[in-house]
PDB file of N, CA and C in Angstrom:
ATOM      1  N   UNK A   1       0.842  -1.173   0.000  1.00  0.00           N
ATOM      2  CA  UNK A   1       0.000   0.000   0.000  1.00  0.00           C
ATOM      3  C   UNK A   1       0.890   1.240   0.000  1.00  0.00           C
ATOM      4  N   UNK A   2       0.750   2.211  -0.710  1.00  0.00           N
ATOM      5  CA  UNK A   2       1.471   3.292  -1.283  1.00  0.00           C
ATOM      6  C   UNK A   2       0.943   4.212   0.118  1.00  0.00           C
ATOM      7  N   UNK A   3       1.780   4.709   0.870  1.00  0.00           N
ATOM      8  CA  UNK A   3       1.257   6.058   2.072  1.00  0.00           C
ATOM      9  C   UNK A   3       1.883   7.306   1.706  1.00  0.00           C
ATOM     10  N   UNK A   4       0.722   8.497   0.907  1.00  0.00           N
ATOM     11  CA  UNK A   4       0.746   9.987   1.003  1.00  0.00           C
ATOM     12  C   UNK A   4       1.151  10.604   1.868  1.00  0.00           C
ATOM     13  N   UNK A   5       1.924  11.693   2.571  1.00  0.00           N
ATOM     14  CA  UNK A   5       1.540  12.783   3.641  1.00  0.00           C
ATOM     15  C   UNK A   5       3.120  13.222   3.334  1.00  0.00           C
ATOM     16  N   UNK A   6       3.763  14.425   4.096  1.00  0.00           N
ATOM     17  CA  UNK A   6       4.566  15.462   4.187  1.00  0.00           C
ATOM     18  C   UNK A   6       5.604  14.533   5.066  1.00  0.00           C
ATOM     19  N   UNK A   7       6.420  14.055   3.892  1.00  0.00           N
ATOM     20  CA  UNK A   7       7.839  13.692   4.602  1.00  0.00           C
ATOM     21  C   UNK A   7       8.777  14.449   5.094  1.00  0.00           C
ATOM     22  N   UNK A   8       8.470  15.793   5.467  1.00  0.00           N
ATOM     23  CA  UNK A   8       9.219  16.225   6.695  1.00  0.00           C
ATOM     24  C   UNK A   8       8.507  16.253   7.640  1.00  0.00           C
ATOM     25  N   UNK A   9       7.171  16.125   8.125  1.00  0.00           N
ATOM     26  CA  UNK A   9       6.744  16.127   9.299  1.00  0.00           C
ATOM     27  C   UNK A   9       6.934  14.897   9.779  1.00  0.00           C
ATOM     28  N   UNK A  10       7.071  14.122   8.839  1.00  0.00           N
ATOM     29  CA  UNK A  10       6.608  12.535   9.254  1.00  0.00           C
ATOM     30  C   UNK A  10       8.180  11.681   9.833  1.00  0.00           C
ATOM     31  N   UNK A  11       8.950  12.905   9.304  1.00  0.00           N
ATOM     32  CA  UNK A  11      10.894  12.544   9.947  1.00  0.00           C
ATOM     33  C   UNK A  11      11.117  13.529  11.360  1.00  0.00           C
ATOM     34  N   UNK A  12      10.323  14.013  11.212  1.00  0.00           N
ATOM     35  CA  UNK A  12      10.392  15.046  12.443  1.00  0.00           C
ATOM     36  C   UNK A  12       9.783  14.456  13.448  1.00  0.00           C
ATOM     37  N   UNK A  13       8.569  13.599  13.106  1.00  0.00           N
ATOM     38  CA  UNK A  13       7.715  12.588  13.903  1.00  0.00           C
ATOM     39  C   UNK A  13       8.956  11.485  14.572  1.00  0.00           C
ATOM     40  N   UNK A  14       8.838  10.845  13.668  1.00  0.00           N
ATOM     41  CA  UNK A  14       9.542   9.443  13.774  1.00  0.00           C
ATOM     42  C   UNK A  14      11.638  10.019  14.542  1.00  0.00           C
ATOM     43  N   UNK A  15      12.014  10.734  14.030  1.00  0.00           N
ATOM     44  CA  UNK A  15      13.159  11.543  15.317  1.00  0.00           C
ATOM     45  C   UNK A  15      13.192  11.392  16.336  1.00  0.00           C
ATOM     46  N   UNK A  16      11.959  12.253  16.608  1.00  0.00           N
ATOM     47  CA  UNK A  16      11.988  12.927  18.301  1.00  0.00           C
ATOM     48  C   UNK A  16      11.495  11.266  18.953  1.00  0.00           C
ATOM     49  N   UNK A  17      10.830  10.822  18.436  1.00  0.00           N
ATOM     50  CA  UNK A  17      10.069   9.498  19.413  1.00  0.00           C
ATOM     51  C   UNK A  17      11.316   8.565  19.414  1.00  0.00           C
ATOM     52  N   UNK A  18      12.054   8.301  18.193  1.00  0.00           N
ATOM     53  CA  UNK A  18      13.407   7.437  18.162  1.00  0.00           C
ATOM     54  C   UNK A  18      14.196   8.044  19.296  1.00  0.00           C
ATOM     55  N   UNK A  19      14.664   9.420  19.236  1.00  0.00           N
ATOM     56  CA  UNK A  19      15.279   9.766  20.343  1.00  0.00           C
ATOM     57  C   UNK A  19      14.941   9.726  21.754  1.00  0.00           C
ATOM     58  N   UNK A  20      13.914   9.665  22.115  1.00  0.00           N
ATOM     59  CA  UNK A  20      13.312   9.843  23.192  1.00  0.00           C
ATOM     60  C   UNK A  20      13.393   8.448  23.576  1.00  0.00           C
ATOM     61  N   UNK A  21      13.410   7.522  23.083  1.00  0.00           N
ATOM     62  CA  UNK A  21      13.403   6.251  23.152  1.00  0.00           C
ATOM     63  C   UNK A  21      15.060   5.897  23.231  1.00  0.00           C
ATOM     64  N   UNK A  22      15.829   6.528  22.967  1.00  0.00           N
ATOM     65  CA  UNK A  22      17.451   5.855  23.125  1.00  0.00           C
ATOM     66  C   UNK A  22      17.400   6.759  24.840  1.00  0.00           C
ATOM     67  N   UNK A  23      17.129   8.414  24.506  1.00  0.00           N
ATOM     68  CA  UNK A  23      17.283   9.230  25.302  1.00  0.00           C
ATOM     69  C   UNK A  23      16.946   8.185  27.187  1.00  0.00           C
ATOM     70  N   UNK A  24      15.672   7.890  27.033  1.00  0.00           N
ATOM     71  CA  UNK A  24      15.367   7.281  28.330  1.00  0.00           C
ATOM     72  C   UNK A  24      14.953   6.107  28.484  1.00  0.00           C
ATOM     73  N   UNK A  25      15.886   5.197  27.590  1.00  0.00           N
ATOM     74  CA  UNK A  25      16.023   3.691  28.375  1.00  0.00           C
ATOM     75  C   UNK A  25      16.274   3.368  29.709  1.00  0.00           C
ATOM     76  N   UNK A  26      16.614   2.392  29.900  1.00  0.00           N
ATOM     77  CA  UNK A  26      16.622   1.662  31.241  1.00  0.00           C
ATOM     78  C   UNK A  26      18.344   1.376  31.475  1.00  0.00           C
ATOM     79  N   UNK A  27      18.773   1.644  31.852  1.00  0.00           N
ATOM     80  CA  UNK A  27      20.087   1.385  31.827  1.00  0.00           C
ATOM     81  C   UNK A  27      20.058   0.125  33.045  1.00  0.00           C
ATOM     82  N   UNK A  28      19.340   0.167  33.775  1.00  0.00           N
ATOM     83  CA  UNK A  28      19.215  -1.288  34.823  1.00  0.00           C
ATOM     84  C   UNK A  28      19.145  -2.624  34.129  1.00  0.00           C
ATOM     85  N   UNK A  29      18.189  -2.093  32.830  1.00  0.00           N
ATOM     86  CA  UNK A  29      17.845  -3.325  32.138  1.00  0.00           C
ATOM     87  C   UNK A  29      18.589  -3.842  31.387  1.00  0.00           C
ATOM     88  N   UNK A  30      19.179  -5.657  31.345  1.00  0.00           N
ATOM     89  CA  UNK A  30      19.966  -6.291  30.782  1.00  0.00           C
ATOM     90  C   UNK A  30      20.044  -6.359  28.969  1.00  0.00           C
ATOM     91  N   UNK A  31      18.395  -6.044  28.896  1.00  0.00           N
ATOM     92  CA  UNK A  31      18.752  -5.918  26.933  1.00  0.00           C
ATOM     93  C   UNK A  31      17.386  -5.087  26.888  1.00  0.00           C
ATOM     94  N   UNK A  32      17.391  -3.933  26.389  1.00  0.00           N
ATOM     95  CA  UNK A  32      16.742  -2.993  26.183  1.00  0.00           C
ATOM     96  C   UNK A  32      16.205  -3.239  24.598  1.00  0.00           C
ATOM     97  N   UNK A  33      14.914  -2.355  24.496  1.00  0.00           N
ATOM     98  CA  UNK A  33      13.766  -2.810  23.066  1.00  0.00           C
ATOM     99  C   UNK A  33      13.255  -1.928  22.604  1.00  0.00           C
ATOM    100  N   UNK A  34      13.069  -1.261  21.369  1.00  0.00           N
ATOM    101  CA  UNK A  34      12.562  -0.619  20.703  1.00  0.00           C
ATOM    102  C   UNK A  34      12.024  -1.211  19.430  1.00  0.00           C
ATOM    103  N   UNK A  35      10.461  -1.427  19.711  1.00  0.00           N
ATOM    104  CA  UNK A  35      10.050  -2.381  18.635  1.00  0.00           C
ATOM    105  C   UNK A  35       9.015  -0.928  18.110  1.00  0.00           C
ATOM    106  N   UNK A  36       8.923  -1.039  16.442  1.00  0.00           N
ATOM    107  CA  UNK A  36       8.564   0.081  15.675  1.00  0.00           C
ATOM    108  C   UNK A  36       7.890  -0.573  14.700  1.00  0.00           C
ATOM    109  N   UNK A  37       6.159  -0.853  14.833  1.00  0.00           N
ATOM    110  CA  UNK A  37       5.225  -1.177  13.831  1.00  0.00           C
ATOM    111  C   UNK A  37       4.964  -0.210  13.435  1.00  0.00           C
ATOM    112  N   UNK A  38       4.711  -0.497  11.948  1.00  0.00           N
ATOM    113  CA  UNK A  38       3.972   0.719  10.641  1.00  0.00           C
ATOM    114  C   UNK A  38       3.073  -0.273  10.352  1.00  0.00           C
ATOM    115  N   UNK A  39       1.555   0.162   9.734  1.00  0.00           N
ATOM    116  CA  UNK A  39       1.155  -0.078   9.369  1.00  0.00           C
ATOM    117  C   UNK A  39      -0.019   0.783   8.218  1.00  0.00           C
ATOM    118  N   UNK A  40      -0.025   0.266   7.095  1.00  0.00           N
ATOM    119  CA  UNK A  40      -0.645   1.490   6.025  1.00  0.00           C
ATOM    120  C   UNK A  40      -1.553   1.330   5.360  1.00  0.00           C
ATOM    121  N   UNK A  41      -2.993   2.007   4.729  1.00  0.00           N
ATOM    122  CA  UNK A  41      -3.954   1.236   4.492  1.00  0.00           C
ATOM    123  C   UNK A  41      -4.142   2.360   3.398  1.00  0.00           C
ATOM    124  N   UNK A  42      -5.441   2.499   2.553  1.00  0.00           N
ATOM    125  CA  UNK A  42      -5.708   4.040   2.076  1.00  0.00           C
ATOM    126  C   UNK A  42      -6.176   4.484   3.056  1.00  0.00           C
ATOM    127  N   UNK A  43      -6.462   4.138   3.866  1.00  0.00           N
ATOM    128  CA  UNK A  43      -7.515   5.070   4.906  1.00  0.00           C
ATOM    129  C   UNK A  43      -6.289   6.174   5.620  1.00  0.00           C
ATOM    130  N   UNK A  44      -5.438   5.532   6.245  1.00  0.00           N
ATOM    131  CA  UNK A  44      -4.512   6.072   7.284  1.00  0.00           C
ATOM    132  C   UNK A  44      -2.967   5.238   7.235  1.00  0.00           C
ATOM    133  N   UNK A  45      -2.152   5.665   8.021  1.00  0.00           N
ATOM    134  CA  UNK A  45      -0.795   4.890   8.909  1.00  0.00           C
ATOM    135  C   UNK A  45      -1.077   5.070  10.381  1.00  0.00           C
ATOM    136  N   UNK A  46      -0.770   3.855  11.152  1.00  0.00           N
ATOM    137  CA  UNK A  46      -0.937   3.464  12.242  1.00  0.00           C
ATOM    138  C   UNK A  46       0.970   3.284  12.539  1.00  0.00           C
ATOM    139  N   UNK A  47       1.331   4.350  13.380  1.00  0.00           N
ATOM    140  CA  UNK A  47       2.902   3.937  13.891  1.00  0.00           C
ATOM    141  C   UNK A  47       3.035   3.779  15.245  1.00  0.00           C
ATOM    142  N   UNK A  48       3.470   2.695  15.898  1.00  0.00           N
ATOM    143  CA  UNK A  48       3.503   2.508  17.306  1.00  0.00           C
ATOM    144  C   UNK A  48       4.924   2.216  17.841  1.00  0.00           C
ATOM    145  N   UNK A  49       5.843   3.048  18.459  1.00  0.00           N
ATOM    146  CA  UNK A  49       6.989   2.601  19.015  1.00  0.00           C
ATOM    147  C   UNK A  49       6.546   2.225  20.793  1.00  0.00           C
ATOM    148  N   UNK A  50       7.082   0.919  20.521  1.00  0.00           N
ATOM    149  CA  UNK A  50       7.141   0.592  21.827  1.00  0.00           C
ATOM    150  C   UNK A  50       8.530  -0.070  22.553  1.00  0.00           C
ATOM    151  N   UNK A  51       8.609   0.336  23.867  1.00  0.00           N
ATOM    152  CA  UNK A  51       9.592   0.195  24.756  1.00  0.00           C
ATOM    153  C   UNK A  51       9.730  -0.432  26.008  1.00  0.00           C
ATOM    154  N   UNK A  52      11.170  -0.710  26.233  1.00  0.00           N
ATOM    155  CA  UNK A  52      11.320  -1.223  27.527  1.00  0.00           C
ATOM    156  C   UNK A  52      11.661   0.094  28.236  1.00  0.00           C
ATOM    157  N   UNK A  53      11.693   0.939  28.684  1.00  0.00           N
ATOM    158  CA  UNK A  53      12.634   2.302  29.137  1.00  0.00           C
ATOM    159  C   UNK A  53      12.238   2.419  30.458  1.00  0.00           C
ATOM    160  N   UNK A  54      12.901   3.716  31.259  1.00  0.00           N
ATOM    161  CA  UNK A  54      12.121   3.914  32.369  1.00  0.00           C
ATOM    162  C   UNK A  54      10.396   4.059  32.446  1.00  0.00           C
ATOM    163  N   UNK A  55       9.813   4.645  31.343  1.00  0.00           N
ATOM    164  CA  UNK A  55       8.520   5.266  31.353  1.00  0.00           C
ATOM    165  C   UNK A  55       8.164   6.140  32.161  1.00  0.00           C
ATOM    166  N   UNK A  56       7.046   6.540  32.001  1.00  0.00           N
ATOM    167  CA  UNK A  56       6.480   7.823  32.835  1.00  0.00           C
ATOM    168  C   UNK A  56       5.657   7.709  33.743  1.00  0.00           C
ATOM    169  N   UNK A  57       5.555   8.304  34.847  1.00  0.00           N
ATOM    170  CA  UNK A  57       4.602   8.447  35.694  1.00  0.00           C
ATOM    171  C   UNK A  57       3.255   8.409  35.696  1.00  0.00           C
ATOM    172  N   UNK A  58       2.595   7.941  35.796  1.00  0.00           N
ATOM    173  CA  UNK A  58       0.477   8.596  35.367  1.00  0.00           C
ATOM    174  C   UNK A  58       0.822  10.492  35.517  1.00  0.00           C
ATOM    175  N   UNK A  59       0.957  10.499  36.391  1.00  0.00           N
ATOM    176  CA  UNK A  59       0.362  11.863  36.838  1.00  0.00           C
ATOM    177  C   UNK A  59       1.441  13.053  35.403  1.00  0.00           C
ATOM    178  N   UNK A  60       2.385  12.524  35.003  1.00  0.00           N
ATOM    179  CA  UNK A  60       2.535  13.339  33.894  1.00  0.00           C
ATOM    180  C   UNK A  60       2.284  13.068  32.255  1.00  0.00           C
ATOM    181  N   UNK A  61       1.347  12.031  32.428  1.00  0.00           N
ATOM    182  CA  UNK A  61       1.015  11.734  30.750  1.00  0.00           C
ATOM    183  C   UNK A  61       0.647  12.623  30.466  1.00  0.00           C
ATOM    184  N   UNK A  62      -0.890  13.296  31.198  1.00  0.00           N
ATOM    185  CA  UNK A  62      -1.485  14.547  30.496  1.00  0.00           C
ATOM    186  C   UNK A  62      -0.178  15.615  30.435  1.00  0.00           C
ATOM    187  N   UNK A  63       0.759  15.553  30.510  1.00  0.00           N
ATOM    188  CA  UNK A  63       1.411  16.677  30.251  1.00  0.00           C
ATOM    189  C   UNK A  63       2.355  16.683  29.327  1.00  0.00           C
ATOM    190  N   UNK A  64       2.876  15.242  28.722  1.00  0.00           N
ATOM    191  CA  UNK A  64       3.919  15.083  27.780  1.00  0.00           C
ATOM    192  C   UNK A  64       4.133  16.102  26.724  1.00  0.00           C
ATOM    193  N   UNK A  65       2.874  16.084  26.191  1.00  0.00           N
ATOM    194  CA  UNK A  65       2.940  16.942  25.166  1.00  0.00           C
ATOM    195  C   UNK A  65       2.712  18.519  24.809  1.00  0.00           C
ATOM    196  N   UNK A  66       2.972  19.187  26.378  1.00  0.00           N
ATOM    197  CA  UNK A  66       3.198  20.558  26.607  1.00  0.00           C
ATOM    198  C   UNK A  66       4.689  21.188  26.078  1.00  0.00           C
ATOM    199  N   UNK A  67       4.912  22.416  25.448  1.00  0.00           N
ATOM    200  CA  UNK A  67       6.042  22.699  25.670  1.00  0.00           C
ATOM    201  C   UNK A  67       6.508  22.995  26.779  1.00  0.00           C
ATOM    202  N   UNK A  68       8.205  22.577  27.047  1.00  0.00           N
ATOM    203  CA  UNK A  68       8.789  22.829  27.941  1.00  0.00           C
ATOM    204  C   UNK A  68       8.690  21.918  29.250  1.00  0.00           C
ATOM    205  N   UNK A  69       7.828  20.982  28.976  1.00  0.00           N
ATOM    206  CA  UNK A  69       7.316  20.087  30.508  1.00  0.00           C
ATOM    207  C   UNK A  69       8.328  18.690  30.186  1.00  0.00           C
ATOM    208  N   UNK A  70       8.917  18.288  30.981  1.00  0.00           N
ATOM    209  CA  UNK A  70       9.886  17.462  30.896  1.00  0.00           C
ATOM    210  C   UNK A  70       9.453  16.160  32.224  1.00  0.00           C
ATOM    211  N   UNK A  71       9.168  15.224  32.010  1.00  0.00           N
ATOM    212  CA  UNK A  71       8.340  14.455  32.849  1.00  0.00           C
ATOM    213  C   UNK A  71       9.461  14.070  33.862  1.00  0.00           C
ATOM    214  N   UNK A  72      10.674  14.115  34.112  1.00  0.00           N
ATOM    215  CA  UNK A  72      11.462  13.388  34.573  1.00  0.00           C
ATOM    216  C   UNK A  72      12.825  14.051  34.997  1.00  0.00           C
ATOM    217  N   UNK A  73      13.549  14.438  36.223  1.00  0.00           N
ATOM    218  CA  UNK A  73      14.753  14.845  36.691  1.00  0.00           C
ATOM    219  C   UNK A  73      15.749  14.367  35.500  1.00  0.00           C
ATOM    220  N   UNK A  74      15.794  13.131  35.052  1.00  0.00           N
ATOM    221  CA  UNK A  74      16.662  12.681  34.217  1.00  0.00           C
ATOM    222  C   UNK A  74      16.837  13.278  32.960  1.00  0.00           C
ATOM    223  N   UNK A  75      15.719  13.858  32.472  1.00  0.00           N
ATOM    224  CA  UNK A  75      15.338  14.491  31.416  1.00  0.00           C
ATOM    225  C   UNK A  75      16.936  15.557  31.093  1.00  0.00           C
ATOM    226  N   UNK A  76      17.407  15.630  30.178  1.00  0.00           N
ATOM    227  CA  UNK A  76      18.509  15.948  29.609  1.00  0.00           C
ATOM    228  C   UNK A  76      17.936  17.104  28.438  1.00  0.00           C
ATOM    229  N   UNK A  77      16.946  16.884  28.193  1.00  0.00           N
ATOM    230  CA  UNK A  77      16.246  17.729  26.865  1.00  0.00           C
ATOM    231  C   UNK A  77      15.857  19.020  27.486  1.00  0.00           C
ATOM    232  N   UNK A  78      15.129  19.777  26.207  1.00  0.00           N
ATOM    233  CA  UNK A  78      14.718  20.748  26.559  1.00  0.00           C
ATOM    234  C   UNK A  78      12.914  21.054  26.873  1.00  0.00           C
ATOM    235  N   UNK A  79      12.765  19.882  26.724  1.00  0.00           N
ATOM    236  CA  UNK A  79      11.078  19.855  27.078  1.00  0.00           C
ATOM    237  C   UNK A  79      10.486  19.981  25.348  1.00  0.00           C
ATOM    238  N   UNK A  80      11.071  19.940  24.417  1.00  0.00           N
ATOM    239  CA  UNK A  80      10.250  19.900  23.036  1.00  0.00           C
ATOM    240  C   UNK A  80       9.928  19.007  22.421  1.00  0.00           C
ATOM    241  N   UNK A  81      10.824  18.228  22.545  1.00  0.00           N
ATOM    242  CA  UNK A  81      10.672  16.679  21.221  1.00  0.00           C
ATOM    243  C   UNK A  81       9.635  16.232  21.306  1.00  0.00           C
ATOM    244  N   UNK A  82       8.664  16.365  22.611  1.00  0.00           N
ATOM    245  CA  UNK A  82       6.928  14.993  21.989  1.00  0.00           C
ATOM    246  C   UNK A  82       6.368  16.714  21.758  1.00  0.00           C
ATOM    247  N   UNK A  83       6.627  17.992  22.434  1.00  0.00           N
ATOM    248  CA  UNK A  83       5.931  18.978  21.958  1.00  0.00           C
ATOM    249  C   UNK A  83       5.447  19.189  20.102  1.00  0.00           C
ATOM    250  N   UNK A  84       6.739  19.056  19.748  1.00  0.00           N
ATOM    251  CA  UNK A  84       7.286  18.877  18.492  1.00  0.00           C
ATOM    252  C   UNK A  84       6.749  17.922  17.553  1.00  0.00           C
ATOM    253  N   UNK A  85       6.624  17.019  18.705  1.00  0.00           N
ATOM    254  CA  UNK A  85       6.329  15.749  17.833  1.00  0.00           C
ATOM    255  C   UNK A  85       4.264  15.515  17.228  1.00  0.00           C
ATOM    256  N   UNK A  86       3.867  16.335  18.742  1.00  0.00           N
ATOM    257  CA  UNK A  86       2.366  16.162  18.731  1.00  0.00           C
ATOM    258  C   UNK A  86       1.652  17.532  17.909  1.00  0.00           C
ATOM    259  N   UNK A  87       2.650  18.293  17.982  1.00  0.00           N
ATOM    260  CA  UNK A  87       2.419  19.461  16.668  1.00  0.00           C
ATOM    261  C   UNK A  87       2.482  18.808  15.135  1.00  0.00           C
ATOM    262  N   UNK A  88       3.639  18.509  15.127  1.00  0.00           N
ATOM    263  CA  UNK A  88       3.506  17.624  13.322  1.00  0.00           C
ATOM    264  C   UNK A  88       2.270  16.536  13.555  1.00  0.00           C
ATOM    265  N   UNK A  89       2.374  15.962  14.294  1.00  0.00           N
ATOM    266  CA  UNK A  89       0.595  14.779  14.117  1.00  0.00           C
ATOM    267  C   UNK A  89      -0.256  15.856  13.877  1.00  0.00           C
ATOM    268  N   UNK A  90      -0.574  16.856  14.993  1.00  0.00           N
ATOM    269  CA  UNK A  90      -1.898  17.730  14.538  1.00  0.00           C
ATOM    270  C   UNK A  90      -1.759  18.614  12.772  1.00  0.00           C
ATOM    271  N   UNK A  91      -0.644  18.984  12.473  1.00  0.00           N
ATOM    272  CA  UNK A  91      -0.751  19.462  11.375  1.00  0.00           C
ATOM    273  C   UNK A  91      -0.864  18.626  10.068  1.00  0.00           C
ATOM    274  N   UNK A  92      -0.811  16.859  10.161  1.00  0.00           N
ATOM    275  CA  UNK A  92      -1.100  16.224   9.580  1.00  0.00           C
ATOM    276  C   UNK A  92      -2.726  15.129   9.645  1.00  0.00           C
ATOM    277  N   UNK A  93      -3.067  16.208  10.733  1.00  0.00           N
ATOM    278  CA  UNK A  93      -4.736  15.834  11.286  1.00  0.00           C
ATOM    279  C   UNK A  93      -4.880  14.422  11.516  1.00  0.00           C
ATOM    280  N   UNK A  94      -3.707  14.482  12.329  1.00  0.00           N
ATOM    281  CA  UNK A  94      -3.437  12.879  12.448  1.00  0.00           C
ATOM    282  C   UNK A  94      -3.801  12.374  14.688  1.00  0.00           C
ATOM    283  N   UNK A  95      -3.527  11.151  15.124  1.00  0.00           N
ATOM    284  CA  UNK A  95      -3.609  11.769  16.571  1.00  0.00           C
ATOM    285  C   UNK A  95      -2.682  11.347  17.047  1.00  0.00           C
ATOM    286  N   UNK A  96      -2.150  11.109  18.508  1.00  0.00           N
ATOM    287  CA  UNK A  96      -1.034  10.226  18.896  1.00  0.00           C
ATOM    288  C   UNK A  96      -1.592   9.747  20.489  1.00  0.00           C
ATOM    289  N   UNK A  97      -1.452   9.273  20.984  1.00  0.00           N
ATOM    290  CA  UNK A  97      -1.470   8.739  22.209  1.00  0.00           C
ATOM    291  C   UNK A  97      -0.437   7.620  22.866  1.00  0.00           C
ATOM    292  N   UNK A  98      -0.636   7.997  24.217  1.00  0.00           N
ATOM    293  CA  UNK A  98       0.711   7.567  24.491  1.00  0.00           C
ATOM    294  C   UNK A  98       0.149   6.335  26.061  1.00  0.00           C
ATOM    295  N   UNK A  99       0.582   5.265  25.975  1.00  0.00           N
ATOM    296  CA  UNK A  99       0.603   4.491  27.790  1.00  0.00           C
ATOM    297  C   UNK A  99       1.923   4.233  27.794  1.00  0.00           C
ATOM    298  N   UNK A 100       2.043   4.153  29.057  1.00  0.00           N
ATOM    299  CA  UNK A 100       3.149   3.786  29.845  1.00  0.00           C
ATOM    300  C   UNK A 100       2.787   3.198  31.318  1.00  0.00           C
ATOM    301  N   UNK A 101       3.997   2.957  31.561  1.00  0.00           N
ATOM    302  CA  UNK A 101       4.193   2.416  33.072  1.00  0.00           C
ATOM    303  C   UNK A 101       5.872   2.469  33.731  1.00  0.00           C
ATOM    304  N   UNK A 102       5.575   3.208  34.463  1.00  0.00           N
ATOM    305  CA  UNK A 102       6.907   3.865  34.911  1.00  0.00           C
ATOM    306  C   UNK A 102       7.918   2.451  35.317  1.00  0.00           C
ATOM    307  N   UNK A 103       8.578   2.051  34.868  1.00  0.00           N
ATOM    308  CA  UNK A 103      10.030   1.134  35.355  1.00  0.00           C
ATOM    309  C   UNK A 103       9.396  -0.189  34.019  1.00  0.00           C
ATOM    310  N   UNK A 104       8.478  -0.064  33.358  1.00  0.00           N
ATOM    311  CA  UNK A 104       8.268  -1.162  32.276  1.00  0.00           C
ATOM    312  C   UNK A 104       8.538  -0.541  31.193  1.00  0.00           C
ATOM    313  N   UNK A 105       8.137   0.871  30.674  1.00  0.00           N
ATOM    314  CA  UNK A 105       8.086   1.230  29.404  1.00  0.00           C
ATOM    315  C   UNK A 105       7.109   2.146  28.571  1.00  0.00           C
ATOM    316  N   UNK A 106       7.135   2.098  27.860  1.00  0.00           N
ATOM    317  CA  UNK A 106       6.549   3.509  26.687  1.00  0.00           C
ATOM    318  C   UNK A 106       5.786   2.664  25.384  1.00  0.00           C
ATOM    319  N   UNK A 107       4.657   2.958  25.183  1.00  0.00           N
ATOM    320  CA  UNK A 107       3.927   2.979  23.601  1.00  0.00           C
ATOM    321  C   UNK A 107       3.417   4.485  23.071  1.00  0.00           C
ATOM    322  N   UNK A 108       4.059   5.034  21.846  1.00  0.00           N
ATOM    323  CA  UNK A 108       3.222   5.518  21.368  1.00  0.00           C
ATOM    324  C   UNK A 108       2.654   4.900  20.770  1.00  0.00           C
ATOM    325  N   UNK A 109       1.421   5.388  19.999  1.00  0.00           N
ATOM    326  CA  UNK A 109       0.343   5.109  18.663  1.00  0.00           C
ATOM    327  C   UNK A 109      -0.086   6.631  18.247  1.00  0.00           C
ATOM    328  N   UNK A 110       0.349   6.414  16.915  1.00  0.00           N
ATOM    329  CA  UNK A 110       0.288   7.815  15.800  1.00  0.00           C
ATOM    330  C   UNK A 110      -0.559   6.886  14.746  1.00  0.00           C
ATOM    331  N   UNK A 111      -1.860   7.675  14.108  1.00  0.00           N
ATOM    332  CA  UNK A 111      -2.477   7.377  13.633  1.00  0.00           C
ATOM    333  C   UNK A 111      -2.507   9.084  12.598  1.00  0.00           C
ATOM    334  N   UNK A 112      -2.186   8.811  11.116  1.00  0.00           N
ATOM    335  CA  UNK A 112      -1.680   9.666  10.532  1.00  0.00           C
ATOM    336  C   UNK A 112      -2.709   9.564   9.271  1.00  0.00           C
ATOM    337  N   UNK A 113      -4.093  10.297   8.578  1.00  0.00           N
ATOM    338  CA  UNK A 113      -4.992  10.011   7.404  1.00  0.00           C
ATOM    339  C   UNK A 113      -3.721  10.086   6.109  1.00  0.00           C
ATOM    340  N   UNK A 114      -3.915   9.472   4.776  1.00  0.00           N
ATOM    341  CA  UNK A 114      -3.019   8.942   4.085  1.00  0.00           C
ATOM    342  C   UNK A 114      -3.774  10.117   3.266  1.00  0.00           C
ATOM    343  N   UNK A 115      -3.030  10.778   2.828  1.00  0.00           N
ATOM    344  CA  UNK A 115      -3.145  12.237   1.909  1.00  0.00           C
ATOM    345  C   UNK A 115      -3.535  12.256   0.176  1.00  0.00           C
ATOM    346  N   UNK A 116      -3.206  11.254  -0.247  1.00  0.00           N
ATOM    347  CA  UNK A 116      -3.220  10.531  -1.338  1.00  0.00           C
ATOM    348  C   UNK A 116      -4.649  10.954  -2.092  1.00  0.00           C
ATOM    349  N   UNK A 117      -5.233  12.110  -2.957  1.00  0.00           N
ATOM    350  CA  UNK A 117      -5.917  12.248  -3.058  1.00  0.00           C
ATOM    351  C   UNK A 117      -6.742  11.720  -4.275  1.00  0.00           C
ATOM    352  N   UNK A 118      -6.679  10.341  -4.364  1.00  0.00           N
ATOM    353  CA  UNK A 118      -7.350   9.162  -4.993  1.00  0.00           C
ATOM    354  C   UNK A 118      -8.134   8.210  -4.211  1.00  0.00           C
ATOM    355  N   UNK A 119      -7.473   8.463  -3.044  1.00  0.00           N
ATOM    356  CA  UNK A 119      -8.272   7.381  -2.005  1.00  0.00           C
ATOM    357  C   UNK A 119      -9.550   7.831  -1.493  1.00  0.00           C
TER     358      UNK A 119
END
C-alpha cells in the first residue's frame, strides 16, 4: 500500500520518538527494546513505538505533550521533542497517544490520514 503525507513532518515525527526512546532507556535493564510497527492502508498509517525504558509516571502523561514540561529529573532535553512531535501529528490531522508504566516502558500510537488524493 502506497502512504501519502509530508515527509518532513513525518521525519520530524519518527526523530523525536526514536530519540526519546534511546534518550530514556533503562540502563538497569539487561537488553533494552525498541520495537517500531507501521502499518498502512488508504484510509490512514498506524505507527507505534514501543519500549522497555524507564517510562512515565500517570500523573505526567497529560502533560507530555506541553512545551517545555519534561516528565522526569533525568530528562537531559529541553522539554520539546513529543511537543514537536504532537504538533507535526496535529498538522497532519493525524492523533497520537501515548501508555506507559513507569520502570516497564513507553507505547506511542500515531495514527496519521493517508493524503493521497485518490483514495
Amino acid at each position: 500500500m502506497v502512504f501519502y503525507s509530508d515527509r518532513s513532518r513525518i521525519g520530524i515525527l519518527l526523530n523525536n520518538l526514536f530519540s526519546n526512546a534511546i534518550k530514556y532507556q533503562d540502563a538497569g535493564k539487561i537488553s533494552s527494546f525498541l520495537i517500531i510497527d507501521i502499518l498502512t492502508s488508504s484510509k490512514e498509517a498506524i505507527i507505534k513505538f514501543s519500549d522497555n525504558g524507564i517510562g512515565i509516571e500517570e500523573n505526567s502523561l497529560s502533560k507530555i505533550f506541553e512545551m517545555f514540561y519534561r516528565a522526569t529529573e533525568e530528562a537531559k532535553g529541553s522539554g520539546l521533542g513529543l511537543y514537536i512531535a504532537k504538533e507535526a501529528v496535529t498538522k497532519l490531522k493525524g492523533n497520537i497517544i501515548v501508555q506507559s508504566e513507569l520502570s516497564k516502558g513507553t507505547t506511542f500510537e500515531i495514527r496519521i490520514p493517508n493524503s493521497n488524493s485518490s483514495s
